[in-house]
PDB file of N, CA and C in Angstrom:
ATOM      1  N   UNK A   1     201.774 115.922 120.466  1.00  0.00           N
ATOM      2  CA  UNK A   1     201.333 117.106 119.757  1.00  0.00           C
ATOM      3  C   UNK A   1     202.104 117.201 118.441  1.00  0.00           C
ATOM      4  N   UNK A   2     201.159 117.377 117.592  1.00  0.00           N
ATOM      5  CA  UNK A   2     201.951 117.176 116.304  1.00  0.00           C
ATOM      6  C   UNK A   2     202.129 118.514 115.490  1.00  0.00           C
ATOM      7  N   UNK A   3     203.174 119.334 114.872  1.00  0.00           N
ATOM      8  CA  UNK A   3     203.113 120.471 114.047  1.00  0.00           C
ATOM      9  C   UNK A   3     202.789 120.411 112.893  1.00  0.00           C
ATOM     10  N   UNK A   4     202.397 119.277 112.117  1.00  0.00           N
ATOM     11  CA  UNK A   4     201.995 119.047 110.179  1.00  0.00           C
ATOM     12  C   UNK A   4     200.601 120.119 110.845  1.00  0.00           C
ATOM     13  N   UNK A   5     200.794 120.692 109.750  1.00  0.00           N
ATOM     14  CA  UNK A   5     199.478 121.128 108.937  1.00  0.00           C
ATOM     15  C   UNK A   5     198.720 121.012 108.439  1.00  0.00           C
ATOM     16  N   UNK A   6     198.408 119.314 107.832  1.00  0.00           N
ATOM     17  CA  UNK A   6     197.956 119.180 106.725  1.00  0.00           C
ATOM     18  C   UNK A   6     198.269 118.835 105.582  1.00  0.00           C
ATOM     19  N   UNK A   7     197.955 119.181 104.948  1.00  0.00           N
ATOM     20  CA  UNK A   7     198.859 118.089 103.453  1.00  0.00           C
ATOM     21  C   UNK A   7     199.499 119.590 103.324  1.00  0.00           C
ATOM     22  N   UNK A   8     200.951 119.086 102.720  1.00  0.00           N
ATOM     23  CA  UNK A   8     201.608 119.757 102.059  1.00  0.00           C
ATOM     24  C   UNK A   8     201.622 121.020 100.840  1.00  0.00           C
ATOM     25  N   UNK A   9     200.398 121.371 100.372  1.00  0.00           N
ATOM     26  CA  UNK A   9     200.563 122.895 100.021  1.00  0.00           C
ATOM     27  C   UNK A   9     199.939 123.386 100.844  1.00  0.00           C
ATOM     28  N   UNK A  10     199.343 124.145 101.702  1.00  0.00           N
ATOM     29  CA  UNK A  10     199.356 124.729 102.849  1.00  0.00           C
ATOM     30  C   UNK A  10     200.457 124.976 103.245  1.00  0.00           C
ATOM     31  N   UNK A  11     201.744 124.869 103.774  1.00  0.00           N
ATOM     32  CA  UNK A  11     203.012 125.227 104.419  1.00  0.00           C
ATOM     33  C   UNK A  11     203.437 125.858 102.735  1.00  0.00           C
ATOM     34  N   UNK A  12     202.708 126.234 102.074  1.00  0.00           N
ATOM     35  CA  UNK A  12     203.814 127.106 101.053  1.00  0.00           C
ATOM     36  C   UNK A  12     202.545 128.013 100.478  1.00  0.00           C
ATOM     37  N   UNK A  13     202.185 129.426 101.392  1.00  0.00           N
ATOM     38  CA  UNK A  13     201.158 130.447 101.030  1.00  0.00           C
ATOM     39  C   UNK A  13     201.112 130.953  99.905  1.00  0.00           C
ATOM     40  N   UNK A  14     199.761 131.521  99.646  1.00  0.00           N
ATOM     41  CA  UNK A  14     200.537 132.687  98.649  1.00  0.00           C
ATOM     42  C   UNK A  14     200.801 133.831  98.596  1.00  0.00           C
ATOM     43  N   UNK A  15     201.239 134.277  99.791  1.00  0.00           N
ATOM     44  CA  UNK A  15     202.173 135.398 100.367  1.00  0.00           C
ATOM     45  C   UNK A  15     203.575 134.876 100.110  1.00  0.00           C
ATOM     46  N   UNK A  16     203.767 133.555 100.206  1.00  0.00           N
ATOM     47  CA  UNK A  16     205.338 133.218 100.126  1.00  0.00           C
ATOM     48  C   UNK A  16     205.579 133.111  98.751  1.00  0.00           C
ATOM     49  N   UNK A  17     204.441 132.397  97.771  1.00  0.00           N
ATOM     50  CA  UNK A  17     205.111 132.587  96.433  1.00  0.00           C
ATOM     51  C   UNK A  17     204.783 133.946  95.538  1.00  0.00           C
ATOM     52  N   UNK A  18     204.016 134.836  96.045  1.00  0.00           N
ATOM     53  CA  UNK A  18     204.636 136.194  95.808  1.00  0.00           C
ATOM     54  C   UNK A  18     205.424 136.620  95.975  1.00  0.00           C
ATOM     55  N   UNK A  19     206.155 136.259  97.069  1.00  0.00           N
ATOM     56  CA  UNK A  19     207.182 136.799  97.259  1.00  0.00           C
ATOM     57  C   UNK A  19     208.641 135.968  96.695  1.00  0.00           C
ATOM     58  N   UNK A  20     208.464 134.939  96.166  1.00  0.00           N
ATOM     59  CA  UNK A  20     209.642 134.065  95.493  1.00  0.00           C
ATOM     60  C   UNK A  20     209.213 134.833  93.524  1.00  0.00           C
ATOM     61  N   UNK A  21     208.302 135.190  93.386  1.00  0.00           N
ATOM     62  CA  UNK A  21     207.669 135.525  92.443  1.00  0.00           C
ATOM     63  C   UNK A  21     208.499 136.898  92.465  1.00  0.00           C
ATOM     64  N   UNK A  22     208.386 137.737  93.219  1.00  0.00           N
ATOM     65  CA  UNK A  22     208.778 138.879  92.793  1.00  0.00           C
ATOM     66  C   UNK A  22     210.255 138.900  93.376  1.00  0.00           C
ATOM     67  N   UNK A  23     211.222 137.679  93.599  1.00  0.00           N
ATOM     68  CA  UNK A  23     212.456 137.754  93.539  1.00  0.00           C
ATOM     69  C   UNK A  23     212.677 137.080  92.632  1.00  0.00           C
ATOM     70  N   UNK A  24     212.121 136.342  91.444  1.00  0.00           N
ATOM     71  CA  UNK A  24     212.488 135.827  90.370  1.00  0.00           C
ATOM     72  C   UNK A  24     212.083 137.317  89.353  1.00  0.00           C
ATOM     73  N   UNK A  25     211.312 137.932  89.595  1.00  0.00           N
ATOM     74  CA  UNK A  25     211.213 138.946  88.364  1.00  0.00           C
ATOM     75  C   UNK A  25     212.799 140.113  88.480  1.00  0.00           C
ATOM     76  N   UNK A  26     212.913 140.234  89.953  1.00  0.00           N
ATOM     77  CA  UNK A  26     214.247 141.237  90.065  1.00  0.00           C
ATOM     78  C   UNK A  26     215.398 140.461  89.861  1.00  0.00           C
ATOM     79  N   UNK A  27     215.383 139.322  89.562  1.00  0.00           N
ATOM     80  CA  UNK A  27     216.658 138.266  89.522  1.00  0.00           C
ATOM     81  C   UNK A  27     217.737 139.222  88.392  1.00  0.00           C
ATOM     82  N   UNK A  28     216.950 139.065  87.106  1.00  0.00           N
ATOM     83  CA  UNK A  28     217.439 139.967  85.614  1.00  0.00           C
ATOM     84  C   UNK A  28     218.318 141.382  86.417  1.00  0.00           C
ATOM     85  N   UNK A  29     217.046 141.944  86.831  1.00  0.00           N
ATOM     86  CA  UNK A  29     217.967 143.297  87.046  1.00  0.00           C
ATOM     87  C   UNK A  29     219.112 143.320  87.992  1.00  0.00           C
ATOM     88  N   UNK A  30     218.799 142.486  89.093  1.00  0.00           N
ATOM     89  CA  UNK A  30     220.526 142.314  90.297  1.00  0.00           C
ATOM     90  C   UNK A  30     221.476 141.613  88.843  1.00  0.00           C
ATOM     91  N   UNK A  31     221.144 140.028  88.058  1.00  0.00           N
ATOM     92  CA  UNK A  31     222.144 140.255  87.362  1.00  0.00           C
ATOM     93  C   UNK A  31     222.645 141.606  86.700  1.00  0.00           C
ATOM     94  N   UNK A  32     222.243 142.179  85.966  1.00  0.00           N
ATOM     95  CA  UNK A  32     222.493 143.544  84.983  1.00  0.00           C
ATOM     96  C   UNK A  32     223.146 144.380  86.213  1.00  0.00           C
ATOM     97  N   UNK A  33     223.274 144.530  87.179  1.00  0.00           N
ATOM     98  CA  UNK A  33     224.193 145.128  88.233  1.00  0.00           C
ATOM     99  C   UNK A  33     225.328 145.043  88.757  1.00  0.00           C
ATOM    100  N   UNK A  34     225.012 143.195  88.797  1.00  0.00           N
ATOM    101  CA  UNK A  34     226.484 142.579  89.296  1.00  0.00           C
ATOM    102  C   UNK A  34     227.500 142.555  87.961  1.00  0.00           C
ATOM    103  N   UNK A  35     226.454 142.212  86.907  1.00  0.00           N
ATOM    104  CA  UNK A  35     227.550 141.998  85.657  1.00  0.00           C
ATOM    105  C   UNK A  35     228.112 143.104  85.180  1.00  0.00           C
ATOM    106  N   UNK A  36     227.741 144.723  85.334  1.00  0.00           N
ATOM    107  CA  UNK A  36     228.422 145.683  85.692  1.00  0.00           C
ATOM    108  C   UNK A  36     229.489 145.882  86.102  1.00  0.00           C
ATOM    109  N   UNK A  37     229.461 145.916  87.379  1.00  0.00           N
ATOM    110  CA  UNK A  37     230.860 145.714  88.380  1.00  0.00           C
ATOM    111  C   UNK A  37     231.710 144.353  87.688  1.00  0.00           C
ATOM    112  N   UNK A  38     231.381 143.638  87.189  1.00  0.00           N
ATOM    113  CA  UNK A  38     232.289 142.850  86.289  1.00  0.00           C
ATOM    114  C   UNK A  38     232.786 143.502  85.584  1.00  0.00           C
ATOM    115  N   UNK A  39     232.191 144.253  84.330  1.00  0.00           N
ATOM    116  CA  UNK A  39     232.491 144.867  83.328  1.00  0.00           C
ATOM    117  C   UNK A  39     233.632 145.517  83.823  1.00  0.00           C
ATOM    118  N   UNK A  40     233.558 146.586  84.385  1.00  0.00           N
ATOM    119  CA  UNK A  40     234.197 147.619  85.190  1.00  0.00           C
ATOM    120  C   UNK A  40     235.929 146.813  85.647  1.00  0.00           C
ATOM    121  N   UNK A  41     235.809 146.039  86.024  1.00  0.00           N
ATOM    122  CA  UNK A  41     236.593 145.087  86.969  1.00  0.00           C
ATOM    123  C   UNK A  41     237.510 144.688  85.571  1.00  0.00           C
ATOM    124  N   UNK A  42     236.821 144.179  84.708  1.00  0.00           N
ATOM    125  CA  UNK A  42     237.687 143.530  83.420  1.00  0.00           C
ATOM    126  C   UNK A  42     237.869 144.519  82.343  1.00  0.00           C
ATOM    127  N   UNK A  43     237.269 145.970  82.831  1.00  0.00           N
ATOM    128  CA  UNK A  43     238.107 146.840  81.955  1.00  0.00           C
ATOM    129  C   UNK A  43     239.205 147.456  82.497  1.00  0.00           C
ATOM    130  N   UNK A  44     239.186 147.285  84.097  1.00  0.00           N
ATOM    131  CA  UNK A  44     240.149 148.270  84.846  1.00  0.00           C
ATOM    132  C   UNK A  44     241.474 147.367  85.092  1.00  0.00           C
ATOM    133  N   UNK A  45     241.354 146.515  85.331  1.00  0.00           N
ATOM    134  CA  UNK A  45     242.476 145.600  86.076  1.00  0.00           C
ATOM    135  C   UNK A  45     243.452 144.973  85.056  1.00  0.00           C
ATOM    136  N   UNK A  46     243.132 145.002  83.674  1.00  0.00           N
ATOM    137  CA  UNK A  46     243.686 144.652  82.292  1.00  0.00           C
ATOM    138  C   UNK A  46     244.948 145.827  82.180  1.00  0.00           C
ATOM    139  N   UNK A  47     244.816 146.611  82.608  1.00  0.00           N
ATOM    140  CA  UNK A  47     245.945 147.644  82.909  1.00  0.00           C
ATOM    141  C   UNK A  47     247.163 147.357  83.651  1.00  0.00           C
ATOM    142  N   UNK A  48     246.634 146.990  85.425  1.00  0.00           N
ATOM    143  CA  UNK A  48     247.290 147.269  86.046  1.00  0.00           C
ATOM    144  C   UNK A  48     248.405 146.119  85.498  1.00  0.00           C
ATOM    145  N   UNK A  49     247.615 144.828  85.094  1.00  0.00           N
ATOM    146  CA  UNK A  49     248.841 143.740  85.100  1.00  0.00           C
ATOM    147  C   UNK A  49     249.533 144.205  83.544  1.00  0.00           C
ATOM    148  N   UNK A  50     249.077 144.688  82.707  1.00  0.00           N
ATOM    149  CA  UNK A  50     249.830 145.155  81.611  1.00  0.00           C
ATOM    150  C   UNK A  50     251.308 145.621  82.351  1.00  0.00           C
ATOM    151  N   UNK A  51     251.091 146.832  83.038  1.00  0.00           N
ATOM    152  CA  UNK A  51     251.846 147.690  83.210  1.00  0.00           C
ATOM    153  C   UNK A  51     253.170 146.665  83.734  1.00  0.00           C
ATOM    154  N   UNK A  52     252.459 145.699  84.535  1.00  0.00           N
ATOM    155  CA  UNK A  52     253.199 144.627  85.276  1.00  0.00           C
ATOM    156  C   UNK A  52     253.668 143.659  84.056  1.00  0.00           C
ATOM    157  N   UNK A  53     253.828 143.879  83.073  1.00  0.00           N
ATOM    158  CA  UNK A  53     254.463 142.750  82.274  1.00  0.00           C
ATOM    159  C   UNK A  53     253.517 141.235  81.715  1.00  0.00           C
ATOM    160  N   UNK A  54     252.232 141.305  82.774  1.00  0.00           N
ATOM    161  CA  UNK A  54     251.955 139.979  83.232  1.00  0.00           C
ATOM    162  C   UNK A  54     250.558 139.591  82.243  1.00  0.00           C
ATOM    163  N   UNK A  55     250.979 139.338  80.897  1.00  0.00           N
ATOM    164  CA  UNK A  55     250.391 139.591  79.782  1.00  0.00           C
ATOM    165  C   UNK A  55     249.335 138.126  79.927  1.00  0.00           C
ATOM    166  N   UNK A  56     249.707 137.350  80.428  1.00  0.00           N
ATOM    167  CA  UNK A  56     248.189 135.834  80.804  1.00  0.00           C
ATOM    168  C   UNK A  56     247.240 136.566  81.480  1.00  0.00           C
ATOM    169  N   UNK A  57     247.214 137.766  82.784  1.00  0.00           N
ATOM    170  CA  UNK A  57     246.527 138.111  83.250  1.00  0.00           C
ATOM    171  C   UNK A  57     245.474 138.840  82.634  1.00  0.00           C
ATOM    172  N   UNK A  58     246.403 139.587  81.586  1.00  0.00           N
ATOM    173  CA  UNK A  58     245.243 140.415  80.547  1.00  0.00           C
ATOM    174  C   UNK A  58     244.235 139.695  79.904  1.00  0.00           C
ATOM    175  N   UNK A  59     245.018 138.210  78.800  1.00  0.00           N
ATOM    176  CA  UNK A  59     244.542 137.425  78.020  1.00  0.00           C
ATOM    177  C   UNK A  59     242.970 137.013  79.177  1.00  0.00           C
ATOM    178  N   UNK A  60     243.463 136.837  80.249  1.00  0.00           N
ATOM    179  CA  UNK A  60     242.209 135.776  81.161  1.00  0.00           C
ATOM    180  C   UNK A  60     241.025 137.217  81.253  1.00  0.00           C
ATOM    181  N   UNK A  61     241.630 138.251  81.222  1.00  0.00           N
ATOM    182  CA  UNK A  61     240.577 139.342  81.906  1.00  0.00           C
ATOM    183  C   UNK A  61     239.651 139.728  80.650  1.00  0.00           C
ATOM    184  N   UNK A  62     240.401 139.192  79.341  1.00  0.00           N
ATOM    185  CA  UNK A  62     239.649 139.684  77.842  1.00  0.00           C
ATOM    186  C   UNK A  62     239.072 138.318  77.823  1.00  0.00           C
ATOM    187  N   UNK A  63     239.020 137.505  78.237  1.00  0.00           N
ATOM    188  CA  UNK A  63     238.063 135.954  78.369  1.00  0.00           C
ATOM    189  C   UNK A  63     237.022 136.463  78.839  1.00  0.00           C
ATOM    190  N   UNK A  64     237.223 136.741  80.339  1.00  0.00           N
ATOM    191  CA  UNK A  64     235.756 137.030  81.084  1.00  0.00           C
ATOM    192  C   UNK A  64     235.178 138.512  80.571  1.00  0.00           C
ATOM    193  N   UNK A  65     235.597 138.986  79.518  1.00  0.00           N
ATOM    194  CA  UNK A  65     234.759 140.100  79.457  1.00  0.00           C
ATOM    195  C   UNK A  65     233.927 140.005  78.367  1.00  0.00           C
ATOM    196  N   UNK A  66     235.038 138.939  77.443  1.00  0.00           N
ATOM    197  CA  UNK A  66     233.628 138.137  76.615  1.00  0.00           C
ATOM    198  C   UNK A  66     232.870 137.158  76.778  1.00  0.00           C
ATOM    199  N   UNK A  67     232.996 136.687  77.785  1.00  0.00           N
ATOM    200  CA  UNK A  67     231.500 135.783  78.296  1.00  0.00           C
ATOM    201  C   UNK A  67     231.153 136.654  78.919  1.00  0.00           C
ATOM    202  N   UNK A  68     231.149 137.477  79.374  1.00  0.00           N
ATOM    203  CA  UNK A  68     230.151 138.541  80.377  1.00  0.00           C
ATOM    204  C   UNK A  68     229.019 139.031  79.161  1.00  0.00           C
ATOM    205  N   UNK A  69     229.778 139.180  78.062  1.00  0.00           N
ATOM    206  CA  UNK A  69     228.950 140.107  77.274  1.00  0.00           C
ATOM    207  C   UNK A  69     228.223 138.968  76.510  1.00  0.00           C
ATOM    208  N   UNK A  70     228.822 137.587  76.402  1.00  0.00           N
ATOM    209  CA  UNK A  70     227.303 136.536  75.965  1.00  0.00           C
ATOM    210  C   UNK A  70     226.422 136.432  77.106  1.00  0.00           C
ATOM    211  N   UNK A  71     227.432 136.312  78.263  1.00  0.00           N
ATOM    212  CA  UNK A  71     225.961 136.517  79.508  1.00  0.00           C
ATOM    213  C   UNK A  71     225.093 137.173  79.120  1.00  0.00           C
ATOM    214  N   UNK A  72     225.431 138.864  79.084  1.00  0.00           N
ATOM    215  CA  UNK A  72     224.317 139.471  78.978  1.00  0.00           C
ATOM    216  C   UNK A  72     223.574 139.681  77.922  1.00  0.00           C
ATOM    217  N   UNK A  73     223.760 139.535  76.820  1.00  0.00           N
ATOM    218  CA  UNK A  73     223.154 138.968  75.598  1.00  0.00           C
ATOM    219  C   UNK A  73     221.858 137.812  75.708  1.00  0.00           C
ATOM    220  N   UNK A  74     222.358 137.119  76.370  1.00  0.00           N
ATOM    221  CA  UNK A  74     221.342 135.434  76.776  1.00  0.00           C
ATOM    222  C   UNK A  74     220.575 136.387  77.991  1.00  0.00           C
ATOM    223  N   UNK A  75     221.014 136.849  78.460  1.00  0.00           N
ATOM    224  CA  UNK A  75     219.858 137.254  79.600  1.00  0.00           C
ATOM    225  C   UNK A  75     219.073 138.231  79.088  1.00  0.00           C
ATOM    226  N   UNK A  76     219.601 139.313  78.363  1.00  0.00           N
ATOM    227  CA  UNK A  76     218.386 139.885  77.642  1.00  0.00           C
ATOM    228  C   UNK A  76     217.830 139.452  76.699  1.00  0.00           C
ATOM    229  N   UNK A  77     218.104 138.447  76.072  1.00  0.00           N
ATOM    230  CA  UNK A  77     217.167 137.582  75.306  1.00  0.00           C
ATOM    231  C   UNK A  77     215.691 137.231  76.035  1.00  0.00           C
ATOM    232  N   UNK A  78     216.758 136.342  77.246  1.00  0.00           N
ATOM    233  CA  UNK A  78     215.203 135.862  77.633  1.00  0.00           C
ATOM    234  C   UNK A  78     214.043 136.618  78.362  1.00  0.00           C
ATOM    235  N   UNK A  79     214.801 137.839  78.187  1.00  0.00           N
ATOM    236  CA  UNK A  79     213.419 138.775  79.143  1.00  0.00           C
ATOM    237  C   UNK A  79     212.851 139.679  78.031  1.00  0.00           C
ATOM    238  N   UNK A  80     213.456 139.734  76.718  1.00  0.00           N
ATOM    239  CA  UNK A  80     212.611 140.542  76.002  1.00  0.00           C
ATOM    240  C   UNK A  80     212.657 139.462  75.128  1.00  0.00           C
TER     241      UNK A  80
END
């Protein structure tokens, strides 16, 4: 007893690529959420190690807050 289906597009509906379809359209907005809580993260924590003396920690946290912000630059590019 064999489980193929048939040739190979059949095992990929189009219930399933609607639905890969409409997790590629929300992809943009979960980024713009997560890169948030980044933001947040590399404005808050630039403090604590200040306070701590521990001045590389700052330098690395003002790195990722400017690629966060070409991230999101390039990502709203490509959706508008």
């Amino acid at each position: 007893m064999s489980h193929r289906r048939g040739n190979g597009d059949s095992d990929f509906s189009d219930s399933r690529r609607a639905r890969i379809a409409n997790r590629k359209a929300l992809a943009p907005a979960l980024f713009l959420v997560s890169i948030g809580m980044l933001f947040y993260t590399a404005i808050v924590s630039p403090g604590y190690f200040a306070q701590k003396g521990q001045w590389i920690w700052v330098l690395i946290f003002g790195a990722l807050f400017a690629l966060a912000i070409i991230a999101v630059i390039r990502v709203l590019a490509s959706i508008y």
